[in-house]
N, C-alpha and C. Protein backbone atom coordinates (compact mmCIF):
# COMPACT_ATOMS: atom_id res chain seq x y z
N UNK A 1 -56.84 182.72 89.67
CA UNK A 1 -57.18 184.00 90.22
C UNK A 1 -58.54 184.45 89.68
N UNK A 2 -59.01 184.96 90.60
CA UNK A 2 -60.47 185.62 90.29
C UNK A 2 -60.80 186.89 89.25
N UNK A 3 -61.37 186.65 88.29
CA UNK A 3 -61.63 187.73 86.77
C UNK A 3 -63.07 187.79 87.47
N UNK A 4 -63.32 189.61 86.72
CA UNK A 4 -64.47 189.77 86.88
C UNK A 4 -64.82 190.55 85.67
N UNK A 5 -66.17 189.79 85.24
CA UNK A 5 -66.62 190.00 84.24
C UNK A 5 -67.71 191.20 84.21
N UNK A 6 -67.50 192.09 83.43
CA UNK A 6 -68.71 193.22 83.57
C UNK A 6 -69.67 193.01 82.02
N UNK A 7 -71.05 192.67 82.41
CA UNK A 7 -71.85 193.14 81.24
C UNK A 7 -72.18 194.43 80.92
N UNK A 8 -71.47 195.27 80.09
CA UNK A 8 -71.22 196.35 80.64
C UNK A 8 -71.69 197.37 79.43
N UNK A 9 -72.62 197.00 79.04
CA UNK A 9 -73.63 197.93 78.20
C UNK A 9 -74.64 198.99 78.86
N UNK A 10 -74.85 198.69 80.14
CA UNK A 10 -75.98 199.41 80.54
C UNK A 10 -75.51 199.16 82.44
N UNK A 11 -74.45 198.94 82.67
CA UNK A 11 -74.06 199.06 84.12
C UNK A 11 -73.43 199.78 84.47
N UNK A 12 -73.90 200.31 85.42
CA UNK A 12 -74.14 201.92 86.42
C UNK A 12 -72.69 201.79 87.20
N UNK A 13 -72.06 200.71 87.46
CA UNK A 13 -71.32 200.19 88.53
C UNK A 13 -69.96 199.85 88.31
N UNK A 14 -69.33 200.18 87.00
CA UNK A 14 -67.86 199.76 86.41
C UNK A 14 -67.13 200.85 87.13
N UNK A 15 -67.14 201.77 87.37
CA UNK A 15 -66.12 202.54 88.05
C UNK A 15 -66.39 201.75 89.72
N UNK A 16 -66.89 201.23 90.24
CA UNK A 16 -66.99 200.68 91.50
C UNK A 16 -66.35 199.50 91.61
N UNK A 17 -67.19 198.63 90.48
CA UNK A 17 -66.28 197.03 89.96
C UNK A 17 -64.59 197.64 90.01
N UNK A 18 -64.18 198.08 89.37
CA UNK A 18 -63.15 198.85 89.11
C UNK A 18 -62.39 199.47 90.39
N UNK A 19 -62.26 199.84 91.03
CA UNK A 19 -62.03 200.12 92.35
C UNK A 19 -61.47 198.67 93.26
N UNK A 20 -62.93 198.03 93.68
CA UNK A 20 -62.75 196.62 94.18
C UNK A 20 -61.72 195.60 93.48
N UNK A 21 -61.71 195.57 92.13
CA UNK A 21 -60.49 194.58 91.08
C UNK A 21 -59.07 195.40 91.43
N UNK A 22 -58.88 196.67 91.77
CA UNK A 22 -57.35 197.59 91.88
C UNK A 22 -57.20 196.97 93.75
N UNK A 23 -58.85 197.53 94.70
CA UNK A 23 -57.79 197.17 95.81
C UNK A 23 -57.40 195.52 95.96
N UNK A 24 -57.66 194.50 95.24
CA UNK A 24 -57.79 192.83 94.95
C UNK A 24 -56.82 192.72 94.25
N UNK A 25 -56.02 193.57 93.26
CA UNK A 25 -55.26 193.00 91.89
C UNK A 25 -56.08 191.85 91.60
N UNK A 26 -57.35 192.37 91.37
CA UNK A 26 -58.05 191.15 89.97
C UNK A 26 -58.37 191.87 88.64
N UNK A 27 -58.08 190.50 87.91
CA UNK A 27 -57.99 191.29 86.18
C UNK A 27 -59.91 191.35 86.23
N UNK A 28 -59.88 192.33 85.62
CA UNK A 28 -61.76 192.90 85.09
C UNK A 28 -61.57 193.26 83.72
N UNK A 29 -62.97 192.60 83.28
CA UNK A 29 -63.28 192.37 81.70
C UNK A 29 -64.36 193.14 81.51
N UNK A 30 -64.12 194.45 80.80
CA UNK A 30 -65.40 195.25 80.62
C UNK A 30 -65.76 194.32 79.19
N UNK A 31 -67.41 193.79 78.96
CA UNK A 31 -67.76 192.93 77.45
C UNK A 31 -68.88 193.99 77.33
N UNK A 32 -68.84 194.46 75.90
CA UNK A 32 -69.89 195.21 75.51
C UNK A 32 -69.58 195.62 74.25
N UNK A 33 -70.68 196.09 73.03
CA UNK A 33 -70.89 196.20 71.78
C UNK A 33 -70.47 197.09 71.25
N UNK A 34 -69.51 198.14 72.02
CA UNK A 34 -69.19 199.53 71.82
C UNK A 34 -69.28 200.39 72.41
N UNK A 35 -69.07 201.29 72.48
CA UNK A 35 -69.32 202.73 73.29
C UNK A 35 -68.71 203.03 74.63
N UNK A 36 -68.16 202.17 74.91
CA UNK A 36 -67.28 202.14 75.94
C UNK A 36 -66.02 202.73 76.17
N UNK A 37 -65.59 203.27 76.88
CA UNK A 37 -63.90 204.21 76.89
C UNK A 37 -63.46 203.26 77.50
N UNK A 38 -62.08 202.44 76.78
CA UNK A 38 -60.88 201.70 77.63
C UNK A 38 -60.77 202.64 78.72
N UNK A 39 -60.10 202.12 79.80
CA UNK A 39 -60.01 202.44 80.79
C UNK A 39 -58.23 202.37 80.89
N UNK A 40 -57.83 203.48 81.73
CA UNK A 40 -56.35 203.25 81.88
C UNK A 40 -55.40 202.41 82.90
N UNK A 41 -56.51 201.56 83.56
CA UNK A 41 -55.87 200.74 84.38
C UNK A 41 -55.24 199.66 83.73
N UNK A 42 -54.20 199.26 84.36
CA UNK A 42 -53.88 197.94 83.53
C UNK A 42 -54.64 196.23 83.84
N UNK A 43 -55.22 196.38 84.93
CA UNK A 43 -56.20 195.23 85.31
C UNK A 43 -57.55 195.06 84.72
N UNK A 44 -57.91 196.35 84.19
CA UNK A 44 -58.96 196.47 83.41
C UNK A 44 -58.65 196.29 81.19
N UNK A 45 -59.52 195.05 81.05
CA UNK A 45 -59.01 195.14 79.65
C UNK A 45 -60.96 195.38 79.03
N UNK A 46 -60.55 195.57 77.83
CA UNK A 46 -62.46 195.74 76.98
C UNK A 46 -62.23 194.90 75.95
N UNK A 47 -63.10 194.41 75.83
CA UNK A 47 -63.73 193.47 74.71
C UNK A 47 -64.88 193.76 74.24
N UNK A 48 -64.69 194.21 72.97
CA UNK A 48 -66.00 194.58 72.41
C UNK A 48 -66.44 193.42 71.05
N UNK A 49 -67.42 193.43 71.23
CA UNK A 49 -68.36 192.03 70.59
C UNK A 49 -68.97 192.68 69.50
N UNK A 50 -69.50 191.80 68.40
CA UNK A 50 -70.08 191.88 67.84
C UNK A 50 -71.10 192.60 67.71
N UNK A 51 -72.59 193.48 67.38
CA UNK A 51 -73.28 193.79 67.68
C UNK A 51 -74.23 193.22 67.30
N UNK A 52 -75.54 192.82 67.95
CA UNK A 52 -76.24 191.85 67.89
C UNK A 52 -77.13 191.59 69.59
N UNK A 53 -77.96 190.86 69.49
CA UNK A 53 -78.76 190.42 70.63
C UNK A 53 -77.91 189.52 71.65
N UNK A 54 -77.56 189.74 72.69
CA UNK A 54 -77.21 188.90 73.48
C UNK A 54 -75.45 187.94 73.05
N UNK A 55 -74.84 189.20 72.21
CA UNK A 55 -73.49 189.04 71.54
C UNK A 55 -72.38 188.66 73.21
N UNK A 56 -72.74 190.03 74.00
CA UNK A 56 -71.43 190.07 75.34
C UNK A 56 -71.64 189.16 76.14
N UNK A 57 -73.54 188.81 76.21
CA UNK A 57 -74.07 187.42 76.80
C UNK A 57 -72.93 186.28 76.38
N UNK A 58 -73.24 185.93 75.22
CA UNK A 58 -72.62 184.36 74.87
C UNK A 58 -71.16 184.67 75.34
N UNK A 59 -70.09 186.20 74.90
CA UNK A 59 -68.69 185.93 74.91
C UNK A 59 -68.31 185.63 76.82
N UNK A 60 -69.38 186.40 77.35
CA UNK A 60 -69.17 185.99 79.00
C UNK A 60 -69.35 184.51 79.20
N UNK A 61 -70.58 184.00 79.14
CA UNK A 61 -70.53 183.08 79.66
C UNK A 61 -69.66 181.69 78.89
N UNK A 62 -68.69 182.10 77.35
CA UNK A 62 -67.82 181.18 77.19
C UNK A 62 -66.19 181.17 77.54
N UNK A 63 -66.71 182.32 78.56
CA UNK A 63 -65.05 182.76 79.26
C UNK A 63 -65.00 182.91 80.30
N UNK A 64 -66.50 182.91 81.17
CA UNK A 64 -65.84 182.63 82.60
C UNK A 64 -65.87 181.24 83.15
N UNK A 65 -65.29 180.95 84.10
CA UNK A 65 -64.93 180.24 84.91
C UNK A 65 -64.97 179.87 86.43
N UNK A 66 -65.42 178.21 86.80
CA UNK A 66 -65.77 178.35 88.67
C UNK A 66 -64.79 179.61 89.52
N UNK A 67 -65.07 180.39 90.37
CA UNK A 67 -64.35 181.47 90.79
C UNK A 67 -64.10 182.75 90.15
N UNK A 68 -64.98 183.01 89.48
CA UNK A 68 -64.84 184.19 88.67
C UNK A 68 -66.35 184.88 88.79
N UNK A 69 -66.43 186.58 88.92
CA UNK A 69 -67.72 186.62 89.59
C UNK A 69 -68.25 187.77 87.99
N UNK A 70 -69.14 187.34 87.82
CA UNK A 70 -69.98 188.06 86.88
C UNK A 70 -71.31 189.27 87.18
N UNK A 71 -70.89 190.62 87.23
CA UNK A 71 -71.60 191.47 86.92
C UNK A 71 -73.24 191.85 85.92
N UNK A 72 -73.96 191.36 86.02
CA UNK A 72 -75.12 191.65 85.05
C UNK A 72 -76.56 191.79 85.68
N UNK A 73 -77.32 192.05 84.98
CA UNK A 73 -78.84 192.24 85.58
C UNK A 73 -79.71 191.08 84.30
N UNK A 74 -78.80 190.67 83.71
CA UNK A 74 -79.83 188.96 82.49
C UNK A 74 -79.44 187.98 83.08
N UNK A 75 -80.71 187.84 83.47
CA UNK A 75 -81.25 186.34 84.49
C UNK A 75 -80.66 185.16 83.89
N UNK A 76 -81.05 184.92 82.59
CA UNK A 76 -80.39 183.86 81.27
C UNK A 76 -78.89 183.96 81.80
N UNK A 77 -78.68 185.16 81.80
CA UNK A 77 -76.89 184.94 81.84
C UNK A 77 -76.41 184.51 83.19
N UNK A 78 -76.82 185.43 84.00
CA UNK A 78 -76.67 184.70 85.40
C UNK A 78 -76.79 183.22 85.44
N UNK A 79 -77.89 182.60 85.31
CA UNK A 79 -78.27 181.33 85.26
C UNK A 79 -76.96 180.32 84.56
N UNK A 80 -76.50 180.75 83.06
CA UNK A 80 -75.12 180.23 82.90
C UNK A 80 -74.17 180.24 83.72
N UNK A 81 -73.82 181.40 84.27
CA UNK A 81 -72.56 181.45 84.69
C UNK A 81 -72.52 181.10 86.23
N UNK A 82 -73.70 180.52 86.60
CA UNK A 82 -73.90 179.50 88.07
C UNK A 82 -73.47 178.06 87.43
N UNK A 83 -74.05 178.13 86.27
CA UNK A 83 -73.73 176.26 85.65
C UNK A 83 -71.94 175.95 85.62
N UNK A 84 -71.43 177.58 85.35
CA UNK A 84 -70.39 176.95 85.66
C UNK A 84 -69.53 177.63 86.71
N UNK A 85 -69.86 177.76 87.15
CA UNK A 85 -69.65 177.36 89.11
C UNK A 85 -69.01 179.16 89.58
N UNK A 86 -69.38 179.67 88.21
CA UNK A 86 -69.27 181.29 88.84
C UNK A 86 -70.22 182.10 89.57
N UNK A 87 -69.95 183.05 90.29
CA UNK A 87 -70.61 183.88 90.90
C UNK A 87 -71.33 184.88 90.14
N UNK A 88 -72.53 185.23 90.18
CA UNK A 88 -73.51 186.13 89.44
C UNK A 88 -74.11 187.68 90.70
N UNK A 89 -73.91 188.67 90.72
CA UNK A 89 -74.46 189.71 91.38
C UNK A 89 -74.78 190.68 89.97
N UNK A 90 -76.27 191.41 90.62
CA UNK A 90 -76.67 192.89 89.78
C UNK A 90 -75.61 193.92 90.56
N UNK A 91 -76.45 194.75 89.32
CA UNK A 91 -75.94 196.08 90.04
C UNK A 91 -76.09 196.48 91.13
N UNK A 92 -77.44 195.53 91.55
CA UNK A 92 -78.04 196.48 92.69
C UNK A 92 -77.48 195.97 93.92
N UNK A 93 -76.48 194.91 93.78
CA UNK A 93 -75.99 194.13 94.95
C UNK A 93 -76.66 192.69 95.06
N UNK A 94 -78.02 193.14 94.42
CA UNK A 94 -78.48 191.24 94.35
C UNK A 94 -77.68 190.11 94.39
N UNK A 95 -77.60 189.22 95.01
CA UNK A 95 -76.59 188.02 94.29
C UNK A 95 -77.77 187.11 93.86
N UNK A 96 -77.50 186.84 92.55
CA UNK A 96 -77.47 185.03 91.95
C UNK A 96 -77.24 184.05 92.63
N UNK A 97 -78.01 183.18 93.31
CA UNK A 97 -77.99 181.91 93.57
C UNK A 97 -78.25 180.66 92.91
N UNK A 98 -78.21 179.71 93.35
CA UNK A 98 -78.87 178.37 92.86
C UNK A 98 -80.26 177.89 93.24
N UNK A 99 -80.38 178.50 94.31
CA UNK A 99 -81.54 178.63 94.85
C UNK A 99 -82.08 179.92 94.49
N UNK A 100 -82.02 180.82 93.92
CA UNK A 100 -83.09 181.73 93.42
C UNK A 100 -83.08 181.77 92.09
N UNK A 101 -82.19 181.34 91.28
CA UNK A 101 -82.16 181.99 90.09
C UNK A 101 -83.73 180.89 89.15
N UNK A 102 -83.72 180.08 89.83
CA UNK A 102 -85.39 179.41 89.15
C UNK A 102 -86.35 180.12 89.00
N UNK A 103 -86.53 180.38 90.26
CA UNK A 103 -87.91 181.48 90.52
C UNK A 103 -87.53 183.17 89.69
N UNK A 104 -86.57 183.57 89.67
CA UNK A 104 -86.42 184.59 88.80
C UNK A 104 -86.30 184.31 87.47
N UNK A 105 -85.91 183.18 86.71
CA UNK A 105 -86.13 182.65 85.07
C UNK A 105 -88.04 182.37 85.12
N UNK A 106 -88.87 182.19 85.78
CA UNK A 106 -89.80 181.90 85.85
C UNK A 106 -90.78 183.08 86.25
N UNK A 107 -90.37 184.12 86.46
CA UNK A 107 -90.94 185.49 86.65
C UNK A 107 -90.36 186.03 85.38
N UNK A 108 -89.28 186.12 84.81
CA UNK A 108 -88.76 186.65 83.83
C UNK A 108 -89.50 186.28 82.61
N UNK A 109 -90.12 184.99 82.41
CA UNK A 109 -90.77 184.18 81.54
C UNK A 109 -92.21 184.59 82.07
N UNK A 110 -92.44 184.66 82.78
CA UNK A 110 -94.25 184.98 82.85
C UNK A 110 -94.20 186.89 82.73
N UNK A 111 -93.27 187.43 82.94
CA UNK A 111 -93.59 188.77 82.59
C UNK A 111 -93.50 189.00 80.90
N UNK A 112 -92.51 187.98 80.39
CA UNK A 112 -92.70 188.44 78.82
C UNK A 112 -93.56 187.84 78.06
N UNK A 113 -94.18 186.67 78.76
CA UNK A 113 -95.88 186.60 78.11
C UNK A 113 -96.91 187.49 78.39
N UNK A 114 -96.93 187.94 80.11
CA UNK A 114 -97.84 189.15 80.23
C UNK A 114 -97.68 190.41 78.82
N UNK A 115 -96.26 190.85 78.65
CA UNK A 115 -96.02 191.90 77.94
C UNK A 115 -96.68 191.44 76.13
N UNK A 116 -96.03 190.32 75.57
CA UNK A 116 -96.25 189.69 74.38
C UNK A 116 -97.97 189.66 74.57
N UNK A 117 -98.88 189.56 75.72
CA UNK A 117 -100.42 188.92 75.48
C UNK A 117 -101.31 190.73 75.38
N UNK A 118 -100.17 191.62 76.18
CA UNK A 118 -101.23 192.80 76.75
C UNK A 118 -100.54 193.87 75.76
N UNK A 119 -100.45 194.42 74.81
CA UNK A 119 -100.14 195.37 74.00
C UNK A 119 -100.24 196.56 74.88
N UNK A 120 -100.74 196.80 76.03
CA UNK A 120 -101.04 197.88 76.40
C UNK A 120 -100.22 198.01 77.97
N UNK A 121 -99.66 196.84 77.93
CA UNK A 121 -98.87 196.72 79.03
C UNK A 121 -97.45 197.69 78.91
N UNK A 122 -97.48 198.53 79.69
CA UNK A 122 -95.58 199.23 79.66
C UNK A 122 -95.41 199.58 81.03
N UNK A 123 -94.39 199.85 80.81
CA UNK A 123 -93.26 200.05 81.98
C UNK A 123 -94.07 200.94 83.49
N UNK A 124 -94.53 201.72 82.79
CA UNK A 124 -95.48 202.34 84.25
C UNK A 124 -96.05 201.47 85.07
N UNK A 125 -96.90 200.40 84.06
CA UNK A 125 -98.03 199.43 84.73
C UNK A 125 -96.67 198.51 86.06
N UNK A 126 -95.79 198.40 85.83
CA UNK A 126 -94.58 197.26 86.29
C UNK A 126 -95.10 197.30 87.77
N UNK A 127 -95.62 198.33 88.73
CA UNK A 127 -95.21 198.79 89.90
C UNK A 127 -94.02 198.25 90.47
N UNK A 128 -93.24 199.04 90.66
CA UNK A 128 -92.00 199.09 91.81
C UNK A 128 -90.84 199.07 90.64
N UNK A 129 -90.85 199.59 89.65
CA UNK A 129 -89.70 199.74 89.06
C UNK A 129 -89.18 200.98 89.63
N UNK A 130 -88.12 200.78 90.54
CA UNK A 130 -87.06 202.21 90.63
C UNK A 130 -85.71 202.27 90.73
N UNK A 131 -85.53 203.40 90.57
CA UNK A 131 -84.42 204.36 90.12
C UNK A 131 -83.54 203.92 90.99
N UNK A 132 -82.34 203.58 90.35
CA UNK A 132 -81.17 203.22 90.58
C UNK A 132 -80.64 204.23 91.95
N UNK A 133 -79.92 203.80 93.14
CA UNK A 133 -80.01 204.67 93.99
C UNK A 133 -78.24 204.73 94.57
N UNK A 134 -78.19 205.57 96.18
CA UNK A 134 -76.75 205.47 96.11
C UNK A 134 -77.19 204.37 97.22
N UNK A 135 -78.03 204.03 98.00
CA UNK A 135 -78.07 202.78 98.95
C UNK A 135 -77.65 201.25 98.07
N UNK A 136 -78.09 201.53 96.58
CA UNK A 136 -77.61 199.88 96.01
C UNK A 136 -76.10 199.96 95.57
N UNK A 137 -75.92 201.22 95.05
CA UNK A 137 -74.52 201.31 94.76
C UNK A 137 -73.61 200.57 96.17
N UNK A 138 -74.01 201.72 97.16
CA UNK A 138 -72.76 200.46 98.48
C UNK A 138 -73.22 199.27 98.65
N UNK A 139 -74.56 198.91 98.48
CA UNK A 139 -74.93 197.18 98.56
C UNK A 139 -73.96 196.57 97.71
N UNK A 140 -73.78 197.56 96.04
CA UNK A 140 -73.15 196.56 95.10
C UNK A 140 -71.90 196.21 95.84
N UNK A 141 -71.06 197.34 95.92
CA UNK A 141 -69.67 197.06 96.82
C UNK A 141 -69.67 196.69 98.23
N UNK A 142 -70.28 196.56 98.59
CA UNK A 142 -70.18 195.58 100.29
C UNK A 142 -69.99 193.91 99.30
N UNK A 143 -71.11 193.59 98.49
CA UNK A 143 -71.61 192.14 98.02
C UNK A 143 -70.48 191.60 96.93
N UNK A 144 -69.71 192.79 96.30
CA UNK A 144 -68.69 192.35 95.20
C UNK A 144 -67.24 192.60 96.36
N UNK A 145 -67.06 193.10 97.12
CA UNK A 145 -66.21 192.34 97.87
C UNK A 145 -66.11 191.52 98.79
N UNK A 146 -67.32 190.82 99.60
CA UNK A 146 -67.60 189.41 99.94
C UNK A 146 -67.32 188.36 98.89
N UNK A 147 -68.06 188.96 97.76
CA UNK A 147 -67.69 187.82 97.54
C UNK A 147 -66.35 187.21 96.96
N UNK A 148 -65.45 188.51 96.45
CA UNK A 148 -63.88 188.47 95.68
C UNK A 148 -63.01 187.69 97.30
N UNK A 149 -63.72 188.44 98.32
CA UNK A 149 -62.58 187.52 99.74
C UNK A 149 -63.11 186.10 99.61
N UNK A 150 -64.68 185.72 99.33
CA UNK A 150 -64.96 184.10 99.29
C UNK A 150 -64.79 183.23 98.63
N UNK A 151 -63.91 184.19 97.26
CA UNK A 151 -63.36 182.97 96.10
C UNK A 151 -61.45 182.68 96.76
C-alpha cells in the first residue's frame, strides 16, 4: 500500500497531503526535526529526527519505497527517492521525474556556485521567486491524487 512521506519542516501542504491519505486510507509520515503538532488522525503518524542538516532527508529516503510518493521541494532528495522507484512532487504540484530531475540537480548546483562566488548575490537578485499561491495549492492536490490512483 501506498505511504506518503511529508518533508515536513517547511511544507505549506500537510493539511492537504492529509485530506488526500483520509479520502485513500493511505498511512502519511509527517518527518521533521520538531515543531510539529501530531495530528489526530490515525493514518497520520510523526517522526521526528534528529536535528541536524538534512536529518528527515536521510530518514525518508531510507524508508520509502517503489510506490510510495514523497512530498518535498530538495532536489537531492527527490533524486533518491526516484532511485528507488518512488514518486517525488513539490508543494507546488511539480512532479519529479527521471527525466527532469538532472537538469534541476544541475541548476541547483550552478546556483550554489553563483551564490558561494557572488557575496552580494541574495534572494531579490533570484528573479521569479514567488509567493506560494492558492492556484499551486489545487495543482498540489489535483497531482498528489493522480498520482495515489497511479500507484
Amino acid at each position: 500500500m501506498t505511504i506518503i512521506y511529508i518533508d515536513a519542516d517547511a511544507c505549506p501542504v500537510k493539511a492537504e497531503a492529509e485530506q488526500v491519505a483520509s479520502r485513500h486510507n493511505c498511512q502519511m509520515v509527517l518527518v521533521s526535526n520538531g515543531g510539529i503538532r501530531p495530528s489526530q488522525n490515525p493514518l497520520v503518524s510523526l517522526v521526528i529526527v534528529a536535528s541536524g542538516p538534512d536529518e528527515a532527508d536521510k530518514y525518508i529516503a531510507d524508508h520509502v519505497k517503489a510506490g510510495d510518493i514523497v512530498v518535498t521541494s530538495d532536489i537531492p532528495l527527490a533524486a533518491k527517492v526516484l532511485d528507488n522507484g518512488a514518486a517525488a512532487l513539490r508543494h507546488n504540484g511539480d512532479i519529479f521525474t527521471i527525466e527532469n530531475i538532472g537538469l534541476q540537480l544541475a541548476k541547483r548546483d550552478l546556483m550554489a556556485d553563483r551564490r558561494a562566488a557572488d557575496p552580494f548575490f541574495t534572494e531579490s537578485n533570484r528573479n521569479g521567486a514567488k509567493s506560494f499561491s492558492k492556484r499551486d495549492r489545487s495543482t498540489f492536490l489535483n497531482k498528489l491524487e493522480l498520482l495515489i490512483r497511479g500507484n
